[in-house]
PDB file of N, CA and C in Angstrom:
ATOM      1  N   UNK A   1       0.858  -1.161   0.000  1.00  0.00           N
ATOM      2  CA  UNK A   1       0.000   0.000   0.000  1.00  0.00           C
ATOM      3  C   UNK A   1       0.911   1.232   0.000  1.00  0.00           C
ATOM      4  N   UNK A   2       0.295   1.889  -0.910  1.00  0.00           N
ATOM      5  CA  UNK A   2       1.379   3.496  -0.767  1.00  0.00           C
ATOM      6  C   UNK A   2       0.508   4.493  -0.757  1.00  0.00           C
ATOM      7  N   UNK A   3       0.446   5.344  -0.224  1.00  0.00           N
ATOM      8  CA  UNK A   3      -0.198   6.701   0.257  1.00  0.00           C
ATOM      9  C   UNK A   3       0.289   7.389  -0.346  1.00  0.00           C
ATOM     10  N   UNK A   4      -0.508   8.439  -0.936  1.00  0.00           N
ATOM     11  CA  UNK A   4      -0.319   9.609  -1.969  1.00  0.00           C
ATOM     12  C   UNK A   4       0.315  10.975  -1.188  1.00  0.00           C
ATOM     13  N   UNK A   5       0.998  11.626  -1.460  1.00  0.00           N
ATOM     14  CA  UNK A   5       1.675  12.793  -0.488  1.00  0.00           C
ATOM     15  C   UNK A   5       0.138  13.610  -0.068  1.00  0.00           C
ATOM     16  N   UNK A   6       0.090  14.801   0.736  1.00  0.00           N
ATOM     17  CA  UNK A   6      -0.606  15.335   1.110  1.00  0.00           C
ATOM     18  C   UNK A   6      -1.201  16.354  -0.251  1.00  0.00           C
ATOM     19  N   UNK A   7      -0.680  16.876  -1.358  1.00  0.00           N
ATOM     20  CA  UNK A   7      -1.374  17.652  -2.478  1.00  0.00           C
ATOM     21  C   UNK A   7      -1.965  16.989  -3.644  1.00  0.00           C
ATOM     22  N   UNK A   8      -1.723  15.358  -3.219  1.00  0.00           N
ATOM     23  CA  UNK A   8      -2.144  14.955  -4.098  1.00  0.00           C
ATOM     24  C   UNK A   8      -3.014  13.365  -3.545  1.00  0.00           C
ATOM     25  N   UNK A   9      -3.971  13.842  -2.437  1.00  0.00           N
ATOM     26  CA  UNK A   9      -4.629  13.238  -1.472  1.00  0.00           C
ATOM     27  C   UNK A   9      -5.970  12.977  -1.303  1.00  0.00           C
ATOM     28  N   UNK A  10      -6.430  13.473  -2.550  1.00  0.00           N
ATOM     29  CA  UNK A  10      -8.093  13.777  -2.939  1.00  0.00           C
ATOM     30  C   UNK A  10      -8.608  12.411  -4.246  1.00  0.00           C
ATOM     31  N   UNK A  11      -9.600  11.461  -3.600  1.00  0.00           N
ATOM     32  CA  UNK A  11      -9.806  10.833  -4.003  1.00  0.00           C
ATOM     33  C   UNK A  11      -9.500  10.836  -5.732  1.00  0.00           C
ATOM     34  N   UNK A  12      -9.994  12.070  -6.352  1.00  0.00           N
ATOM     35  CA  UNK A  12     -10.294  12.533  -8.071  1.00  0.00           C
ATOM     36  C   UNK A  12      -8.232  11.638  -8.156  1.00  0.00           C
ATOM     37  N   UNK A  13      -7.370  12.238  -7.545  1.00  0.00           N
ATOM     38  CA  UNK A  13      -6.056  12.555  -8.428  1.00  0.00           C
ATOM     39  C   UNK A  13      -5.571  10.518  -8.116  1.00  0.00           C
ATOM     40  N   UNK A  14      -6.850   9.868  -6.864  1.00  0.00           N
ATOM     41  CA  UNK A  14      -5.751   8.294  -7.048  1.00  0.00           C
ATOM     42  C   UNK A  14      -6.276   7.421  -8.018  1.00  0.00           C
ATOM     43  N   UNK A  15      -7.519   8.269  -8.495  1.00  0.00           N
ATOM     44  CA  UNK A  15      -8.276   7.164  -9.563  1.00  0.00           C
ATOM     45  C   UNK A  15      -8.134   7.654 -10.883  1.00  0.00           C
ATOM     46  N   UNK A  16      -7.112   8.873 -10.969  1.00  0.00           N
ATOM     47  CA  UNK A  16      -5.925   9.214 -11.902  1.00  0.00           C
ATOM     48  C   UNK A  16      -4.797   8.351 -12.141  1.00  0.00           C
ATOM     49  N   UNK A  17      -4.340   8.003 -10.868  1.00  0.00           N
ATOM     50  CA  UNK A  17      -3.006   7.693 -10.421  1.00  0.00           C
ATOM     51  C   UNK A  17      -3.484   6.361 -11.025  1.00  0.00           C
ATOM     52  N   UNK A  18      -4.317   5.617 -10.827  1.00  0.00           N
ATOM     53  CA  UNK A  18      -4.921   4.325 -10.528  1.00  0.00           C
ATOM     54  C   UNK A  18      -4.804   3.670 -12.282  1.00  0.00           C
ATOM     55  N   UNK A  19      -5.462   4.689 -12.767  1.00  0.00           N
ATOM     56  CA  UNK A  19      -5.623   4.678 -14.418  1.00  0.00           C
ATOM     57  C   UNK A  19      -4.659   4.652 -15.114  1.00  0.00           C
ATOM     58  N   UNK A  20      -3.856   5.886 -15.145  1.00  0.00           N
ATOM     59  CA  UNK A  20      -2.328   5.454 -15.426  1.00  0.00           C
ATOM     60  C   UNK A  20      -1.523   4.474 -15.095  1.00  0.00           C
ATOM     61  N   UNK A  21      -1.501   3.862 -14.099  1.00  0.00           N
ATOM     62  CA  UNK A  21      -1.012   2.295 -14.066  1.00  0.00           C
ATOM     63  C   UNK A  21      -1.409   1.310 -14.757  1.00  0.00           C
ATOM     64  N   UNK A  22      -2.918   1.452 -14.558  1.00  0.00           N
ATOM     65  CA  UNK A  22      -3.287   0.242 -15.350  1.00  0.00           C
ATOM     66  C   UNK A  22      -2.773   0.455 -16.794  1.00  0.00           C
ATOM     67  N   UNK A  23      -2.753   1.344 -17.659  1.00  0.00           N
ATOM     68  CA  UNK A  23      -2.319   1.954 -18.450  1.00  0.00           C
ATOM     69  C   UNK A  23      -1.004   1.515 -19.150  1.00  0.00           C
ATOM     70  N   UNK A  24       0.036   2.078 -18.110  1.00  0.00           N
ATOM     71  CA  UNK A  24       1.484   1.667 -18.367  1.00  0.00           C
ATOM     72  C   UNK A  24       1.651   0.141 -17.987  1.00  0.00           C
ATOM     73  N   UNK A  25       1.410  -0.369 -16.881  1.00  0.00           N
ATOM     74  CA  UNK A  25       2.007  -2.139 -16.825  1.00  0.00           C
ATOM     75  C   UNK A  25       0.485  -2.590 -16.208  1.00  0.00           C
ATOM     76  N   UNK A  26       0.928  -3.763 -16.371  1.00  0.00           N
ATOM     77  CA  UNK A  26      -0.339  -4.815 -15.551  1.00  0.00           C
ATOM     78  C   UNK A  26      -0.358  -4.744 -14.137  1.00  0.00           C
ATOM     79  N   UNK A  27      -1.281  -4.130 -13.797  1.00  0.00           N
ATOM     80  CA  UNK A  27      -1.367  -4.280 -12.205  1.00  0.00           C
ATOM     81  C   UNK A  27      -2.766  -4.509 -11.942  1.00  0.00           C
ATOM     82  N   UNK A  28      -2.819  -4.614 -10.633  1.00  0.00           N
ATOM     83  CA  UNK A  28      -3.982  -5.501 -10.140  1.00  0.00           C
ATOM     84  C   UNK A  28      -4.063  -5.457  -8.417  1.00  0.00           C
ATOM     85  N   UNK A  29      -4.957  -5.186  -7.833  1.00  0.00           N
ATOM     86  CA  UNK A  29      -5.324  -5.003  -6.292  1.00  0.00           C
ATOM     87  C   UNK A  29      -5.300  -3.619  -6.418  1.00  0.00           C
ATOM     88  N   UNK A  30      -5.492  -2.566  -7.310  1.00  0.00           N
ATOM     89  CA  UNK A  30      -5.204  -1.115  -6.670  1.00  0.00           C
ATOM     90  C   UNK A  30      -7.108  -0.683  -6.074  1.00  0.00           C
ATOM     91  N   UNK A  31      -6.706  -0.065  -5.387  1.00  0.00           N
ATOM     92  CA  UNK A  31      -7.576   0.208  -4.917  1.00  0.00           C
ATOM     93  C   UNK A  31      -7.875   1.969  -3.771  1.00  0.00           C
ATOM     94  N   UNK A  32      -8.655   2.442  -3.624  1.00  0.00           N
ATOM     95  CA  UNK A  32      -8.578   3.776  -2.666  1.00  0.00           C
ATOM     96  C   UNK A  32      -9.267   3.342  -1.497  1.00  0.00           C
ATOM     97  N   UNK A  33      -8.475   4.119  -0.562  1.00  0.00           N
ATOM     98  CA  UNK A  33      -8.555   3.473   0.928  1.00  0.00           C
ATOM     99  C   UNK A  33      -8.411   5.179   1.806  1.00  0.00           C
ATOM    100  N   UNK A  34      -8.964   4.690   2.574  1.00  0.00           N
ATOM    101  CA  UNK A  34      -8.836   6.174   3.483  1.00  0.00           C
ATOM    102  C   UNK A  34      -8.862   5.737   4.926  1.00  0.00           C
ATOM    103  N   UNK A  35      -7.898   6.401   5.973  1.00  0.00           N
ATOM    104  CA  UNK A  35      -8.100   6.424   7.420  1.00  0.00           C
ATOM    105  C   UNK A  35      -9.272   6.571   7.773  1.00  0.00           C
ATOM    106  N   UNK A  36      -9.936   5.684   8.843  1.00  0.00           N
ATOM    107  CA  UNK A  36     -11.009   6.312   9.596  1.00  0.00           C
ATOM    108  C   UNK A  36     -11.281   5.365  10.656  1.00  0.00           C
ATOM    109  N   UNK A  37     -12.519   5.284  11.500  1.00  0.00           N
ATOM    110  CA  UNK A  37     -12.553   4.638  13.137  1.00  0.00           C
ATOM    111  C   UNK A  37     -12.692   3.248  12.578  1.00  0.00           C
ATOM    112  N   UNK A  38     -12.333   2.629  13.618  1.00  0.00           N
ATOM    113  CA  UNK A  38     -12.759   1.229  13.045  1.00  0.00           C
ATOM    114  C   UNK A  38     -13.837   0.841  13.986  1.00  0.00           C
ATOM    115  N   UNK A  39     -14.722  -0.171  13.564  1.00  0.00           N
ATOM    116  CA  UNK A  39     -15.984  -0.445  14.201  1.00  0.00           C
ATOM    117  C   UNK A  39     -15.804  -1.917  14.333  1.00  0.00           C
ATOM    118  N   UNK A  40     -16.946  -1.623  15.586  1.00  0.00           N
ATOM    119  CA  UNK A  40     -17.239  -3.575  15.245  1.00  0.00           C
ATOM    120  C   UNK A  40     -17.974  -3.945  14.685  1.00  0.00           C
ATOM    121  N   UNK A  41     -18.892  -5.418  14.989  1.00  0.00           N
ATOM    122  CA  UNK A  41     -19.799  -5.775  13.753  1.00  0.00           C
ATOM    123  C   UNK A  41     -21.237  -5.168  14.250  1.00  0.00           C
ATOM    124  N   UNK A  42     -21.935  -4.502  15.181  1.00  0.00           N
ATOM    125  CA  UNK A  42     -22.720  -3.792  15.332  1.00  0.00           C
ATOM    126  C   UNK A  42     -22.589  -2.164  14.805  1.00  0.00           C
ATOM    127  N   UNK A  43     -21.307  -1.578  14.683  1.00  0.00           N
ATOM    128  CA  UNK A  43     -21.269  -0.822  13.765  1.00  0.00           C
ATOM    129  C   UNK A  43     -21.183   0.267  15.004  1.00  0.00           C
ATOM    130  N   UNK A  44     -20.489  -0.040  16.277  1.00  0.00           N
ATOM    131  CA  UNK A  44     -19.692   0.912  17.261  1.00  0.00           C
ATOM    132  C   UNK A  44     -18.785   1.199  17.325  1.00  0.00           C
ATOM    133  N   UNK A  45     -18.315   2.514  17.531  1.00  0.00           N
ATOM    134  CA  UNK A  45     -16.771   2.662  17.532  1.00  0.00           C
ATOM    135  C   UNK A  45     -15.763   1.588  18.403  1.00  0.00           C
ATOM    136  N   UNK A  46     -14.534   1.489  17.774  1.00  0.00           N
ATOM    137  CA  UNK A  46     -14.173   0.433  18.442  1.00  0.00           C
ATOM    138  C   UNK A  46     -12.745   1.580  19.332  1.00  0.00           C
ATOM    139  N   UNK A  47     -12.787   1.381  21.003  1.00  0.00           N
ATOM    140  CA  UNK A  47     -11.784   2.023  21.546  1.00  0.00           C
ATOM    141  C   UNK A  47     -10.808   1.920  21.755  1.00  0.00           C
ATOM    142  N   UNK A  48      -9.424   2.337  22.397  1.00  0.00           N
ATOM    143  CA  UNK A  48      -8.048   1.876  22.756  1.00  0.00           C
ATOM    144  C   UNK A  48      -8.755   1.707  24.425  1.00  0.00           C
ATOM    145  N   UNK A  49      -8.176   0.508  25.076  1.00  0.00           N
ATOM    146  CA  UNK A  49      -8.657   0.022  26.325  1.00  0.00           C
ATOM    147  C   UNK A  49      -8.082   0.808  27.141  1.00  0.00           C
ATOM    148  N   UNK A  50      -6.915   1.608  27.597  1.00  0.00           N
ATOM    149  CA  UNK A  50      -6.364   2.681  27.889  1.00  0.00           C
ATOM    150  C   UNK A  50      -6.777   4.344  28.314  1.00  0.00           C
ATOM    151  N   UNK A  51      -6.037   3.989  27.050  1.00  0.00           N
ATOM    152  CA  UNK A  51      -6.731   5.763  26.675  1.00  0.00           C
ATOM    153  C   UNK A  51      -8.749   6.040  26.242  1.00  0.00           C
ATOM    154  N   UNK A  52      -8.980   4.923  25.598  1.00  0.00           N
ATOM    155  CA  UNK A  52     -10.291   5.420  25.401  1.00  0.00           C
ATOM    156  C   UNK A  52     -10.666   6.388  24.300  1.00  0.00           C
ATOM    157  N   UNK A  53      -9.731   6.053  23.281  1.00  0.00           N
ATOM    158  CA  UNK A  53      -9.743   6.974  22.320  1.00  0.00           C
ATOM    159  C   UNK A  53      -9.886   6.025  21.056  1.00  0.00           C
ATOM    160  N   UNK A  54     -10.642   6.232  20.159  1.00  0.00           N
ATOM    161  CA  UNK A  54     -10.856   5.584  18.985  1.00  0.00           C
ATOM    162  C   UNK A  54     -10.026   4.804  18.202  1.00  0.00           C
ATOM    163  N   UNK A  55      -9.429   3.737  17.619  1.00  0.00           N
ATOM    164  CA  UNK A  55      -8.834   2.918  17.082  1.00  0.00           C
ATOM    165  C   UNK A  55      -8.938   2.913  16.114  1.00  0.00           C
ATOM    166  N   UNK A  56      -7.996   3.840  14.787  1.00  0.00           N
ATOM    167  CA  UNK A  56      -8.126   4.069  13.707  1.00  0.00           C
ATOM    168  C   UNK A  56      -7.546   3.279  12.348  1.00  0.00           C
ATOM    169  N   UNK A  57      -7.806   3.169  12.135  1.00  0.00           N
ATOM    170  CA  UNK A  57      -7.175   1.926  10.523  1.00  0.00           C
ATOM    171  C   UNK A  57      -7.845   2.351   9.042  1.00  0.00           C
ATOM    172  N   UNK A  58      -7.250   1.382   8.188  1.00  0.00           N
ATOM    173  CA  UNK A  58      -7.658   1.520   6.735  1.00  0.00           C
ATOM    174  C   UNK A  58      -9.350   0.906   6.255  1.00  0.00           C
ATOM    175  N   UNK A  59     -10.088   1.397   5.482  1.00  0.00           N
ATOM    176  CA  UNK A  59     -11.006   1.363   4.742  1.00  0.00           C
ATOM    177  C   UNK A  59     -11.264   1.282   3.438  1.00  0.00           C
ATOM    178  N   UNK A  60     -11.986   0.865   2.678  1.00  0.00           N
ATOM    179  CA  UNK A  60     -11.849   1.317   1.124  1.00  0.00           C
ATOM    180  C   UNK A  60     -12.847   2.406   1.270  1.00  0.00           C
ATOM    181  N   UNK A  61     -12.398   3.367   0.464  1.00  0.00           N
ATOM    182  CA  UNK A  61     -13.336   4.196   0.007  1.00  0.00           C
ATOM    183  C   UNK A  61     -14.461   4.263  -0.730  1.00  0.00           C
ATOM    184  N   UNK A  62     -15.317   4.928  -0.177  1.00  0.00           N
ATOM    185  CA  UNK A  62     -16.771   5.033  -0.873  1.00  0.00           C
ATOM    186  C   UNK A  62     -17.172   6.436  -1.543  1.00  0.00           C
ATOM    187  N   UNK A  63     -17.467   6.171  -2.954  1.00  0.00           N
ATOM    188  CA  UNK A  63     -18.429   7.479  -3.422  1.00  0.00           C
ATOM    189  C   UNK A  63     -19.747   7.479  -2.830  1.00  0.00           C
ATOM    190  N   UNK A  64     -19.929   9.127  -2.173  1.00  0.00           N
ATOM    191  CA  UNK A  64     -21.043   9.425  -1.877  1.00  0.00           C
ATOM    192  C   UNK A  64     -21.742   9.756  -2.818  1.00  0.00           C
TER     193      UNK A  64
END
């Protein structure tokens, strides 16, 4: 997985990025992913047992 720098971090420029690969060589698994809370299977935030602060990880991204 590689993360796009910060100016070029907006969904529009990785399904640019995304296209041009497929483009130039064969690739395969690309996909857009974004930080956010992670939940459980009821769909609650899931916490750090500690601190009590949200437990953040990868997602695929969704068009709204």
């Amino acid at each position: 997985m590689a993360q796009l720098c910060q100016p070029f971090d907006a969904p529009q420029f990785a399904r640019e990025l995304i296209q041009l690969m497929r483009e130039q060589q064969e690739c395969r698994d690309l996909r857009i992913r974004a930080k956010a809370i992670k939940k459980d299977g009821s769909g609650r935030a899931l916490t750090h047992g500690k601190t009590g602060a949200p437990m953040m990880g990868w997602q695929d991204w969704e068009e709204a």
